[in-house]
PDB file of N, CA and C in Angstrom:
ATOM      1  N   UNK A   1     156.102 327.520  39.056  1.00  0.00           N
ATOM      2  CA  UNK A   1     155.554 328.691  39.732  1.00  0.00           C
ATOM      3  C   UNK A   1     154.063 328.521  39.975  1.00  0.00           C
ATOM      4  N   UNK A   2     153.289 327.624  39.310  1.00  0.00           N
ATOM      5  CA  UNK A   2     151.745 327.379  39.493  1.00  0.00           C
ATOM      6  C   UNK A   2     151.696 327.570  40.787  1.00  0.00           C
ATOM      7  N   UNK A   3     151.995 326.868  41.770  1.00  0.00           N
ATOM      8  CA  UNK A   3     151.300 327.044  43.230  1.00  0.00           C
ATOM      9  C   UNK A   3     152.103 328.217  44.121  1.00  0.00           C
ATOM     10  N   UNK A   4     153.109 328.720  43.765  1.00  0.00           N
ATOM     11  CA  UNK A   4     153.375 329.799  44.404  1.00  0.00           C
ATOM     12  C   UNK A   4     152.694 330.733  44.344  1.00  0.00           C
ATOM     13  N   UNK A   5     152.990 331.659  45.394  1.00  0.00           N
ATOM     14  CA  UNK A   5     152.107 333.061  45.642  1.00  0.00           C
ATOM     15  C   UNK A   5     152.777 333.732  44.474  1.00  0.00           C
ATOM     16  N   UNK A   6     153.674 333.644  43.341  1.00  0.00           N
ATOM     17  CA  UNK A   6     153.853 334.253  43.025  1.00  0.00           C
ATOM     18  C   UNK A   6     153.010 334.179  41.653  1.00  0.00           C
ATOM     19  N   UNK A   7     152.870 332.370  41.470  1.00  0.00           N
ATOM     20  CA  UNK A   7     151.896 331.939  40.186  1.00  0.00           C
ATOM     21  C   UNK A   7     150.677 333.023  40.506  1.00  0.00           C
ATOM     22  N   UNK A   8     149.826 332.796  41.876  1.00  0.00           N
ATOM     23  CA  UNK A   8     148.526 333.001  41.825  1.00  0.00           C
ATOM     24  C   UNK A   8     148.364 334.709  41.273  1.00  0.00           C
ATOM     25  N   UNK A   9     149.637 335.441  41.867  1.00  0.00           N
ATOM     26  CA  UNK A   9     150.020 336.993  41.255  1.00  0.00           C
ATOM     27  C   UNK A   9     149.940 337.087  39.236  1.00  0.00           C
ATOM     28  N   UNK A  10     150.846 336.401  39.157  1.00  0.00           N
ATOM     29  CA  UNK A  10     150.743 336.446  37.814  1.00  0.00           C
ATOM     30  C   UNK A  10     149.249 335.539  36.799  1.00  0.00           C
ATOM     31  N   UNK A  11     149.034 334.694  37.637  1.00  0.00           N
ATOM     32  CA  UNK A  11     147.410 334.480  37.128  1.00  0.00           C
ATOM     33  C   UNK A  11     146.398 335.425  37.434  1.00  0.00           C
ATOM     34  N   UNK A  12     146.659 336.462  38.286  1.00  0.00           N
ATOM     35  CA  UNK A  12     145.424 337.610  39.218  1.00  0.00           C
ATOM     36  C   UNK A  12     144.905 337.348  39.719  1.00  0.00           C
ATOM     37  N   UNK A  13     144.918 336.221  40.343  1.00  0.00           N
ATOM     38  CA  UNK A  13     144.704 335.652  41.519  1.00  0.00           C
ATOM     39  C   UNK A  13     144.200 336.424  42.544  1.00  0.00           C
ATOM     40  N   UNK A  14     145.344 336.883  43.016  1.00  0.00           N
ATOM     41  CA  UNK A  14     145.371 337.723  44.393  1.00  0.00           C
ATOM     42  C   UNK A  14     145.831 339.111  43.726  1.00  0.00           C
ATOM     43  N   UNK A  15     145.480 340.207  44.219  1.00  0.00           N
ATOM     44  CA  UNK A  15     146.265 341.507  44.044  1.00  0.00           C
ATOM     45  C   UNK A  15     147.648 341.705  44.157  1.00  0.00           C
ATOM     46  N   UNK A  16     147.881 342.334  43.399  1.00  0.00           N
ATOM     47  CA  UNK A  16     149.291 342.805  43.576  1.00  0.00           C
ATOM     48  C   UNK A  16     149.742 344.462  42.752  1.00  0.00           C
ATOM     49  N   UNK A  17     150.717 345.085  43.106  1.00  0.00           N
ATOM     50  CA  UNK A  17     151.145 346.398  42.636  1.00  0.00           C
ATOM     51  C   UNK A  17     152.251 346.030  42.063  1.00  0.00           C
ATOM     52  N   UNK A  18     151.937 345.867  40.661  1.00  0.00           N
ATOM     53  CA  UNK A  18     152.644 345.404  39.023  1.00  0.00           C
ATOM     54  C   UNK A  18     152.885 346.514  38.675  1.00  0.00           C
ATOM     55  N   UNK A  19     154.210 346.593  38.749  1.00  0.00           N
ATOM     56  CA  UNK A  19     155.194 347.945  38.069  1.00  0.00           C
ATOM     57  C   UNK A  19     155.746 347.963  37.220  1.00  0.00           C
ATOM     58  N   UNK A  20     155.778 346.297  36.583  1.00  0.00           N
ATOM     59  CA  UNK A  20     156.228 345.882  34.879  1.00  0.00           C
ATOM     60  C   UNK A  20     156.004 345.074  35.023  1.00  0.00           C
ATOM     61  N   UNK A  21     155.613 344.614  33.484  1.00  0.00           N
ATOM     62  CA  UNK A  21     155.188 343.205  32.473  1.00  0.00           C
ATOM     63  C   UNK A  21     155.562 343.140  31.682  1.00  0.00           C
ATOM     64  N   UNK A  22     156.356 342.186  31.144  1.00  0.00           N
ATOM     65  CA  UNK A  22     156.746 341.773  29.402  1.00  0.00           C
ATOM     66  C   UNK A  22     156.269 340.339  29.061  1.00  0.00           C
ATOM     67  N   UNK A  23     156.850 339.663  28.437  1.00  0.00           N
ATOM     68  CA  UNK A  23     156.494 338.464  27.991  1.00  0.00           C
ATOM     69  C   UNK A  23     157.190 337.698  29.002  1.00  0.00           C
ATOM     70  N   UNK A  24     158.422 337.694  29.461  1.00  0.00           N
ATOM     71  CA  UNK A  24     159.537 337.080  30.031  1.00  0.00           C
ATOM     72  C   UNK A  24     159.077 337.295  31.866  1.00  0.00           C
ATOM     73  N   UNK A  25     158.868 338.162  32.090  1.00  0.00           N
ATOM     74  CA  UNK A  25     158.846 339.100  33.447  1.00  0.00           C
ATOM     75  C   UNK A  25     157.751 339.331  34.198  1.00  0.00           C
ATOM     76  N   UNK A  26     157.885 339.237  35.328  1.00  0.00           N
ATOM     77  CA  UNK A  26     156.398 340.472  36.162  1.00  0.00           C
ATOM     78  C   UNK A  26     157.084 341.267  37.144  1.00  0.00           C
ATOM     79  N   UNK A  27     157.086 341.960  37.512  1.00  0.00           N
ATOM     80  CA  UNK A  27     157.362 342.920  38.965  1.00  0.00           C
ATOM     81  C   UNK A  27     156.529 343.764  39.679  1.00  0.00           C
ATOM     82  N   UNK A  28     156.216 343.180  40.973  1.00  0.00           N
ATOM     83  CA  UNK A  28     155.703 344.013  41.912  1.00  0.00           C
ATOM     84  C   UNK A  28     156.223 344.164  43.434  1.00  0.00           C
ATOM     85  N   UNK A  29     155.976 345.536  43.154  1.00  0.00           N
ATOM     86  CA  UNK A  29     155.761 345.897  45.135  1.00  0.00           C
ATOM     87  C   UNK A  29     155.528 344.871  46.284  1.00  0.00           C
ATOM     88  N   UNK A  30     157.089 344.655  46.760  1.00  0.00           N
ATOM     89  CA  UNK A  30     156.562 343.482  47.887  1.00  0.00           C
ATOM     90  C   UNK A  30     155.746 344.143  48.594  1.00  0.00           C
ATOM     91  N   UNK A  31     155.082 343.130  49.325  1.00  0.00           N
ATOM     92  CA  UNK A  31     154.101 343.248  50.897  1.00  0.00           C
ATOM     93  C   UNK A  31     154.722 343.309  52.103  1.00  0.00           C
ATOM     94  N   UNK A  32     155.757 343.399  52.125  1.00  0.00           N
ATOM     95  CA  UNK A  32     156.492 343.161  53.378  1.00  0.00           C
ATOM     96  C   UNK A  32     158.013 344.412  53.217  1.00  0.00           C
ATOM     97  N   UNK A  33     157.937 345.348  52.596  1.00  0.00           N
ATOM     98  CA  UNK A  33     159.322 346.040  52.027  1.00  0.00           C
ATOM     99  C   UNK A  33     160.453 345.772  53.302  1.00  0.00           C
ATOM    100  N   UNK A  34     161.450 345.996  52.894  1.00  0.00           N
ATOM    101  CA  UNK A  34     162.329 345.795  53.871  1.00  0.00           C
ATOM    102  C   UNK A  34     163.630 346.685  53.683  1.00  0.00           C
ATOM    103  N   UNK A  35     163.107 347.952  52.430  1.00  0.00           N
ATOM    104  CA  UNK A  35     163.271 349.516  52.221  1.00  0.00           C
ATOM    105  C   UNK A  35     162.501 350.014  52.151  1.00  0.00           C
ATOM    106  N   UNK A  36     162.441 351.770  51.503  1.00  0.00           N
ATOM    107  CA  UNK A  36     161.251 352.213  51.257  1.00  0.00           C
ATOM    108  C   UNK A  36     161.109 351.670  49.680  1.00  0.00           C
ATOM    109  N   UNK A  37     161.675 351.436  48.857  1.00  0.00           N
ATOM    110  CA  UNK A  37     161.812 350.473  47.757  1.00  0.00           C
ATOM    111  C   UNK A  37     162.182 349.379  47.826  1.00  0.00           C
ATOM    112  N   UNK A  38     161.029 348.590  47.732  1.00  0.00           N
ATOM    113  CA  UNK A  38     161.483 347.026  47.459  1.00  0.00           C
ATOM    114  C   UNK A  38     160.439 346.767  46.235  1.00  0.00           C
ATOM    115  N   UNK A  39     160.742 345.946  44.968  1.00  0.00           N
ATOM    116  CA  UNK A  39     160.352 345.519  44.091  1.00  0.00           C
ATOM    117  C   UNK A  39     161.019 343.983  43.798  1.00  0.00           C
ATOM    118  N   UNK A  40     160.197 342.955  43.901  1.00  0.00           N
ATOM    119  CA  UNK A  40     160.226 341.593  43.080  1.00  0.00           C
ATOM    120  C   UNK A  40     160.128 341.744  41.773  1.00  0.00           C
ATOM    121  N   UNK A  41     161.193 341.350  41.446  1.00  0.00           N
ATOM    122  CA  UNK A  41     161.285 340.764  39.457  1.00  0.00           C
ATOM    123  C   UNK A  41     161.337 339.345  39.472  1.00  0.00           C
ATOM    124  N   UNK A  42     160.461 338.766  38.904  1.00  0.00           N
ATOM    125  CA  UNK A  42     160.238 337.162  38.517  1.00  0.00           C
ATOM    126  C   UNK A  42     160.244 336.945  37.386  1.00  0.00           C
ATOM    127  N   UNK A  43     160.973 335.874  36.917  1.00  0.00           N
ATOM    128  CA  UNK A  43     160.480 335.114  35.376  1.00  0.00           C
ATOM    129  C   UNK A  43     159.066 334.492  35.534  1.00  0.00           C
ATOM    130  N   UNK A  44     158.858 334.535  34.598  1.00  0.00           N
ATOM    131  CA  UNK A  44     157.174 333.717  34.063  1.00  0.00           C
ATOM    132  C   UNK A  44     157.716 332.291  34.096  1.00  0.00           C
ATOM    133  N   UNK A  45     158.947 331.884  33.609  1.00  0.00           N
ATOM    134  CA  UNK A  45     159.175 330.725  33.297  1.00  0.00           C
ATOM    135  C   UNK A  45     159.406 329.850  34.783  1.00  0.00           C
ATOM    136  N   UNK A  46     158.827 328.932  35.125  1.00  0.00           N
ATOM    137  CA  UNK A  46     158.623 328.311  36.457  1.00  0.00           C
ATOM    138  C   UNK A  46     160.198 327.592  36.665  1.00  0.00           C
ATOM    139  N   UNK A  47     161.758 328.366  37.750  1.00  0.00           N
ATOM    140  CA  UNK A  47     162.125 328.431  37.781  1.00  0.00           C
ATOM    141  C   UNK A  47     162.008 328.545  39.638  1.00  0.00           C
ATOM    142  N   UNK A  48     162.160 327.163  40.285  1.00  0.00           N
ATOM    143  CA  UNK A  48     162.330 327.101  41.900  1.00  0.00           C
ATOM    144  C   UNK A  48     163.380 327.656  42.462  1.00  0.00           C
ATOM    145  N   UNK A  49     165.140 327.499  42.060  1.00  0.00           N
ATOM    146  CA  UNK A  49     165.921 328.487  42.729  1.00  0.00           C
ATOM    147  C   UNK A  49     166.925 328.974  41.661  1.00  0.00           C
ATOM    148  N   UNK A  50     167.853 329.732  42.039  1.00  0.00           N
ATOM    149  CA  UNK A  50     168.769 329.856  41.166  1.00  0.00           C
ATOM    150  C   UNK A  50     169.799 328.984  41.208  1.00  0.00           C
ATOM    151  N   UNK A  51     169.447 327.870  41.795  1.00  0.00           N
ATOM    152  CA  UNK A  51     170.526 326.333  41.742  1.00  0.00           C
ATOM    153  C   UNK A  51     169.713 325.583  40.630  1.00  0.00           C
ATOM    154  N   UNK A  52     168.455 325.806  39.834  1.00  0.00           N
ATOM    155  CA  UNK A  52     168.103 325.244  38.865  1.00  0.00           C
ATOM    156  C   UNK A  52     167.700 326.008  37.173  1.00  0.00           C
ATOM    157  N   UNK A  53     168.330 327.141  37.277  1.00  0.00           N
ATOM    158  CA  UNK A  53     168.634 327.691  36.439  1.00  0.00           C
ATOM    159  C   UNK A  53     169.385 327.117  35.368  1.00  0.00           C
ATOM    160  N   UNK A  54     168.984 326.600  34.152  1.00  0.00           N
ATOM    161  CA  UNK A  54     169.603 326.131  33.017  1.00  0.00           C
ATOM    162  C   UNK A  54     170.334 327.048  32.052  1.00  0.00           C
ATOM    163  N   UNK A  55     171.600 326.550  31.317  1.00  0.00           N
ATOM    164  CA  UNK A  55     172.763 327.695  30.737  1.00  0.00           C
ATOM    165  C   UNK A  55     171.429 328.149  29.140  1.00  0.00           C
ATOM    166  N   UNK A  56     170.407 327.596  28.911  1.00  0.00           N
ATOM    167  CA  UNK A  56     169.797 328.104  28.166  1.00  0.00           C
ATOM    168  C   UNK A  56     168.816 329.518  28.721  1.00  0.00           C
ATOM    169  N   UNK A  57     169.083 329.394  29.818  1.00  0.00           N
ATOM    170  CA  UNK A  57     167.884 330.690  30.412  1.00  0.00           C
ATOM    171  C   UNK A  57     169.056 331.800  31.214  1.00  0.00           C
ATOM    172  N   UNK A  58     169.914 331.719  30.633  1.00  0.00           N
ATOM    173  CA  UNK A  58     171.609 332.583  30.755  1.00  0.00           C
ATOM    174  C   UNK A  58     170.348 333.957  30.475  1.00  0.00           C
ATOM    175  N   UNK A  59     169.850 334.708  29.308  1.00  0.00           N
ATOM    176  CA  UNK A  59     169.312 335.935  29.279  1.00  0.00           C
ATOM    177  C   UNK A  59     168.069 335.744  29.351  1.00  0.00           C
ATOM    178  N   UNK A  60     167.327 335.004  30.379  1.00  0.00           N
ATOM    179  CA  UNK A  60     166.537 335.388  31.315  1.00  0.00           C
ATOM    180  C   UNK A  60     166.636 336.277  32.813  1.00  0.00           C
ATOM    181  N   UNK A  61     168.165 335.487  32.983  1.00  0.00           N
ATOM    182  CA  UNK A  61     168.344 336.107  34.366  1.00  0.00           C
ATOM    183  C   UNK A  61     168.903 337.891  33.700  1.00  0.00           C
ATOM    184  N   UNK A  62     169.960 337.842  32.645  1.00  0.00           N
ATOM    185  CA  UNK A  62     170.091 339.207  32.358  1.00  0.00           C
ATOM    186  C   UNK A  62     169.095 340.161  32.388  1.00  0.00           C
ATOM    187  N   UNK A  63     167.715 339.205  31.822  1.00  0.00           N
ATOM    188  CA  UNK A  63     166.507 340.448  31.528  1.00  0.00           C
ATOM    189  C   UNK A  63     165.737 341.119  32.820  1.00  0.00           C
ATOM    190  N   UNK A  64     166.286 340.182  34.059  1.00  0.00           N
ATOM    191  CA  UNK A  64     165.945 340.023  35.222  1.00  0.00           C
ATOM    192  C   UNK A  64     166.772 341.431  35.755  1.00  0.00           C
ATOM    193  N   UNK A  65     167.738 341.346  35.457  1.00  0.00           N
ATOM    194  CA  UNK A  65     168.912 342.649  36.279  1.00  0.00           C
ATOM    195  C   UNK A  65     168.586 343.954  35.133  1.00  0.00           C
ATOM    196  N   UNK A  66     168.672 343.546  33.582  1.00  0.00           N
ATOM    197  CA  UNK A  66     168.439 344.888  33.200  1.00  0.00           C
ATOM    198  C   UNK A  66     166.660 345.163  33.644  1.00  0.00           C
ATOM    199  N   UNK A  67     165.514 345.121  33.822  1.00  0.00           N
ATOM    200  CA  UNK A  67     164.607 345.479  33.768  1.00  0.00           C
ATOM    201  C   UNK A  67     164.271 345.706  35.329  1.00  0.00           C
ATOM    202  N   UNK A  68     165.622 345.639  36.585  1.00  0.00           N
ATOM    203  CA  UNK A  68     165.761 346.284  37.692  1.00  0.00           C
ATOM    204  C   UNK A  68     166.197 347.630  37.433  1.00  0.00           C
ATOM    205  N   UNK A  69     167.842 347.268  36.599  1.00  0.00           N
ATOM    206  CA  UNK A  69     168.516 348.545  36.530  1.00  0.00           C
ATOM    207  C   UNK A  69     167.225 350.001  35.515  1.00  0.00           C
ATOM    208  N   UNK A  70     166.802 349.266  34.550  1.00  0.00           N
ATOM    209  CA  UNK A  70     165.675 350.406  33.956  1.00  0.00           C
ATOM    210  C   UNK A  70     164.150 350.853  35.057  1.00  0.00           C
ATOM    211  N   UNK A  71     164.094 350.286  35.696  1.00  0.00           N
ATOM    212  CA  UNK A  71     163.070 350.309  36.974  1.00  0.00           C
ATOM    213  C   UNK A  71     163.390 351.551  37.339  1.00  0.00           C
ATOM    214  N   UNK A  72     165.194 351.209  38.036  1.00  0.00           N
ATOM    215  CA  UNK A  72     165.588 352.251  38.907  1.00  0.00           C
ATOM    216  C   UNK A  72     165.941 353.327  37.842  1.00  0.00           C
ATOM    217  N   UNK A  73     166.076 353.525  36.980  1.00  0.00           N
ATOM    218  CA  UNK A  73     166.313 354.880  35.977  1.00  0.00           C
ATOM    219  C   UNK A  73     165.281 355.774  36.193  1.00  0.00           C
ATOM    220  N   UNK A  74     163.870 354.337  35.589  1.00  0.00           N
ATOM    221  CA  UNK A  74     162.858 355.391  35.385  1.00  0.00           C
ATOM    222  C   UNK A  74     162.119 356.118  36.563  1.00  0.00           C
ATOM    223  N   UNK A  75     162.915 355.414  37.648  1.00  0.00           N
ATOM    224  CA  UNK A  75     161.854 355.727  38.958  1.00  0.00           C
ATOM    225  C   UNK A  75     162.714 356.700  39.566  1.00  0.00           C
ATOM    226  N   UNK A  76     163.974 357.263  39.332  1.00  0.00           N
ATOM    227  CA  UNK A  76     164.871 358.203  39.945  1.00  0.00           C
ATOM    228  C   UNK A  76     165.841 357.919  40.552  1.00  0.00           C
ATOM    229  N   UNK A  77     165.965 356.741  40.853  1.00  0.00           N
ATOM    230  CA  UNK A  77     166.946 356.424  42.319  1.00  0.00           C
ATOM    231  C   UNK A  77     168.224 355.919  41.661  1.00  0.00           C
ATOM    232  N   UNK A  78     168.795 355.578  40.432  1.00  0.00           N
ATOM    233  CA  UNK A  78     169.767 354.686  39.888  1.00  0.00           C
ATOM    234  C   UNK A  78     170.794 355.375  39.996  1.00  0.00           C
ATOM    235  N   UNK A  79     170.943 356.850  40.114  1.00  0.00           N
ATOM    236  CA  UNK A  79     172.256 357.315  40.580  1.00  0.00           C
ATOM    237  C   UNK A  79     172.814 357.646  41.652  1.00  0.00           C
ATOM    238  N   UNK A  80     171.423 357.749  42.825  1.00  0.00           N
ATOM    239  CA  UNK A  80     171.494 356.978  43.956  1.00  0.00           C
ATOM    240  C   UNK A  80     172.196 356.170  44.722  1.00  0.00           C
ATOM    241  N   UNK A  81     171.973 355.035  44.089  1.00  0.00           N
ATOM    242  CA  UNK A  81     171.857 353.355  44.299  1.00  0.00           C
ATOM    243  C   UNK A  81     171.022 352.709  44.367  1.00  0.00           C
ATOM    244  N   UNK A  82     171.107 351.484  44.519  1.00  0.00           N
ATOM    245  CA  UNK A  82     170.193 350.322  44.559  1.00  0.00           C
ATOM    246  C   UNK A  82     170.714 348.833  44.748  1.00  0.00           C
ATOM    247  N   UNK A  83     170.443 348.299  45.717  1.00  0.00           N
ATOM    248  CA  UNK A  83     170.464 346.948  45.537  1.00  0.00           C
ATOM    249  C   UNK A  83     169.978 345.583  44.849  1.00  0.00           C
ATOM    250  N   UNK A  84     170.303 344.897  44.004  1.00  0.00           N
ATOM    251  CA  UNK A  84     169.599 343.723  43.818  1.00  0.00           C
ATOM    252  C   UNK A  84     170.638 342.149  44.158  1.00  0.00           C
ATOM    253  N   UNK A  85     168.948 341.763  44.765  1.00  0.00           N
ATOM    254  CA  UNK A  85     169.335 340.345  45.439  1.00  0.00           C
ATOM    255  C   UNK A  85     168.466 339.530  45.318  1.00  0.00           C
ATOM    256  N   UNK A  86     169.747 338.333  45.016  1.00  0.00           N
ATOM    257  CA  UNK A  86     169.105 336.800  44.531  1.00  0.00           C
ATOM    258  C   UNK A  86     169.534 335.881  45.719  1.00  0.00           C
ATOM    259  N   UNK A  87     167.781 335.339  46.639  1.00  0.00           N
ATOM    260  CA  UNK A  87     168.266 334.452  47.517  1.00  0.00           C
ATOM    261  C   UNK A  87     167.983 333.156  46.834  1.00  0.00           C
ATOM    262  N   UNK A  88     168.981 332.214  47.424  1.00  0.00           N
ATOM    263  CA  UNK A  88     168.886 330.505  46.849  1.00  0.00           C
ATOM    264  C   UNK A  88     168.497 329.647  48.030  1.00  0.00           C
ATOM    265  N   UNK A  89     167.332 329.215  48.212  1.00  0.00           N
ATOM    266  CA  UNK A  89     167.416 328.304  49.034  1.00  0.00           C
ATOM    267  C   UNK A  89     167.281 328.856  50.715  1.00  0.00           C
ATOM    268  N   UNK A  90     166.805 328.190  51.593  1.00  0.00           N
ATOM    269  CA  UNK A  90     165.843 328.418  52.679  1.00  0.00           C
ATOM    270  C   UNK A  90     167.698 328.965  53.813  1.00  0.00           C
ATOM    271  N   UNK A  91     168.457 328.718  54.173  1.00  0.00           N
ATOM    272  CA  UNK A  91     169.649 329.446  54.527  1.00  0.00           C
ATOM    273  C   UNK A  91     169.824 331.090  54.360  1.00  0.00           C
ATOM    274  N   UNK A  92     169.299 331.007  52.802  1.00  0.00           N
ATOM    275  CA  UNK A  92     169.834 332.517  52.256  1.00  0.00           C
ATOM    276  C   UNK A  92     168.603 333.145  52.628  1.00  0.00           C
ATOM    277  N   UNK A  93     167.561 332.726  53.159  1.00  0.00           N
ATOM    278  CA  UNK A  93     166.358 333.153  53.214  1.00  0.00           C
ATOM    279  C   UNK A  93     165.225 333.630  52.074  1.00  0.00           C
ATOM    280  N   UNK A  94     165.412 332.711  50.816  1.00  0.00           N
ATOM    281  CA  UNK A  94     164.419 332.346  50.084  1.00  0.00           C
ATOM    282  C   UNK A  94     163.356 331.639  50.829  1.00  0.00           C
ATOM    283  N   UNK A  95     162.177 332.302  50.913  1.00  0.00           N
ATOM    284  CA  UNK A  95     160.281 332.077  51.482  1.00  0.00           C
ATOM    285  C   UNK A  95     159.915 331.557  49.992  1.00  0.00           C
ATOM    286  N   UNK A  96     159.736 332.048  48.816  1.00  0.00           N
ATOM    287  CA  UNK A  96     158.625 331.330  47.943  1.00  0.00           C
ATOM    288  C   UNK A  96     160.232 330.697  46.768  1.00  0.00           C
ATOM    289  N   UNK A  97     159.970 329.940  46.612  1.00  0.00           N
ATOM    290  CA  UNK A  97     160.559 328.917  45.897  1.00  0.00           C
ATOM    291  C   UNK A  97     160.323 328.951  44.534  1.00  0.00           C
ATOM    292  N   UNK A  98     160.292 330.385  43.895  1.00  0.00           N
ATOM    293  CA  UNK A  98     160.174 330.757  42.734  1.00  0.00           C
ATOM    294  C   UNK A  98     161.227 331.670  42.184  1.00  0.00           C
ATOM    295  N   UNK A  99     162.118 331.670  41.446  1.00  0.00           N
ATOM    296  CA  UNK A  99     163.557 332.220  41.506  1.00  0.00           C
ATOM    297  C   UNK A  99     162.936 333.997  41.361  1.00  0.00           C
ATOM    298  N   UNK A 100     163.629 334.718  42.137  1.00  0.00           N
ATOM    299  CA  UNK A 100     162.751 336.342  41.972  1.00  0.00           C
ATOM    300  C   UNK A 100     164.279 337.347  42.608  1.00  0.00           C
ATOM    301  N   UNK A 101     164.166 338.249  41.954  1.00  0.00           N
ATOM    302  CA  UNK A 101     165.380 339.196  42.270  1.00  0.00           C
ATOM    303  C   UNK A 101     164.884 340.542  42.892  1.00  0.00           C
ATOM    304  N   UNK A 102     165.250 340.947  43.936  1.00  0.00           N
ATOM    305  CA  UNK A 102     164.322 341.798  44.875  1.00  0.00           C
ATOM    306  C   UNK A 102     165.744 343.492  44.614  1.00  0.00           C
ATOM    307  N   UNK A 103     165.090 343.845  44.175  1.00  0.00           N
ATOM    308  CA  UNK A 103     164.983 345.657  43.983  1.00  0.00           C
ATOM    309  C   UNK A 103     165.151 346.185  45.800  1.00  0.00           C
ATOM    310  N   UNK A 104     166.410 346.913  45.986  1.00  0.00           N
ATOM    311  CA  UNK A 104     166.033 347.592  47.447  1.00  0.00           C
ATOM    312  C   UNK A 104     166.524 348.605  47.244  1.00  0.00           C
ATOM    313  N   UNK A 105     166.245 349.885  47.331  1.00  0.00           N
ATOM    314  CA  UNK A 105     166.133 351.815  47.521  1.00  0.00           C
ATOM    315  C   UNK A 105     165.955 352.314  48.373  1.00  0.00           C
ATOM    316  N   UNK A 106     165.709 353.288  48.052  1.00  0.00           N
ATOM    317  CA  UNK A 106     165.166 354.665  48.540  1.00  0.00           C
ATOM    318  C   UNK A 106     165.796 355.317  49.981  1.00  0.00           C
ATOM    319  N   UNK A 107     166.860 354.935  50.035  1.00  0.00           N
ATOM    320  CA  UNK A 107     167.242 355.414  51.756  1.00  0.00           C
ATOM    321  C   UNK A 107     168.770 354.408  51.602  1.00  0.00           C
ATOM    322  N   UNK A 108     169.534 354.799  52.244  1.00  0.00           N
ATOM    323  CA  UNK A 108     171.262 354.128  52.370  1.00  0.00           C
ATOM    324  C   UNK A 108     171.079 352.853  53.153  1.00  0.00           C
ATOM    325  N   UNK A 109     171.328 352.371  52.372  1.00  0.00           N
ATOM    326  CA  UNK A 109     171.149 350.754  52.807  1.00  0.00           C
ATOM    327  C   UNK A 109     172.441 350.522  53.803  1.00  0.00           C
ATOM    328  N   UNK A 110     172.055 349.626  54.815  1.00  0.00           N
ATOM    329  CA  UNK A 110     173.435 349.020  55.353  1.00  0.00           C
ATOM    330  C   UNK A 110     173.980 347.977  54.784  1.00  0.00           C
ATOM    331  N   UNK A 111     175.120 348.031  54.641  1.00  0.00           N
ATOM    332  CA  UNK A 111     176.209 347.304  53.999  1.00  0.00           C
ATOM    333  C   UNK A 111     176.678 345.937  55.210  1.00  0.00           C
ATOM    334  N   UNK A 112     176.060 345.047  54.725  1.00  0.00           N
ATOM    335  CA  UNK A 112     176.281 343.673  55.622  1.00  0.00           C
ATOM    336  C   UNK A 112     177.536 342.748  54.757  1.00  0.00           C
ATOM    337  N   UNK A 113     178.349 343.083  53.769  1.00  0.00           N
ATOM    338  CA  UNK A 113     179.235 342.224  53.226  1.00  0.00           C
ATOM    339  C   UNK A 113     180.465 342.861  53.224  1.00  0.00           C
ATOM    340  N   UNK A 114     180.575 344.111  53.423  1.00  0.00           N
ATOM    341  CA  UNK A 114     181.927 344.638  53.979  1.00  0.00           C
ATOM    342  C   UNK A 114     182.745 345.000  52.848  1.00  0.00           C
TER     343      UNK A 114
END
């Protein structure tokens, strides 16, 4: 993750709107939403896609989905709904090459998988 935009975020680099931190985690407010809720959850641990995810970092990715699903509790929308999505690789339309699970809300999403 060092040279990603997402390293230079979690070094403070550049600004960003950090809506959680743990030891494991960061999440912020994309720049580009593509709801009226969109939130990035990233591991700290420098992790390029989810095709290189090792069976030892199995509850990393869990801490990744629960600390979406508690996002959306605490923020109102979880009974709602919410989407979360993991892109792999430049097809699925993964841009930064840092494995990150994107939070989408606030308004009825369209359903593209049927």
């Amino acid at each position: 993750m060092n040279d990603t935009i997402f390293g230079k975020i979690l070094r403070r680099e550049i600004p960003a709107d950090i809506v959680y931190e743990d030891d494991d985690l960061i999440a912020f407010k994309d720049i580009s939403p593509q709801a009226p809720v969109h939130v990035l959850f990233v591991p700290k641990a420098p992790i390029a896609t989810l095709n290189d995810l090792q069976p030892n970092q199995a509850e990393l990715l869990g801490k990744l989905f629960l600390a979406a699903a508690a996002y959306a509790k605490r923020q109102g929308f979880a009974d709602n709904g919410y989407r979360c999505v993991i892109n792999c690789n430049s097809h699925a339309g993964q841009t930064v090459f840092q494995l990150h699970l994107h939070l989408l809300a606030g308004a009825p999403l369209r359903s593209g998988f049927g």
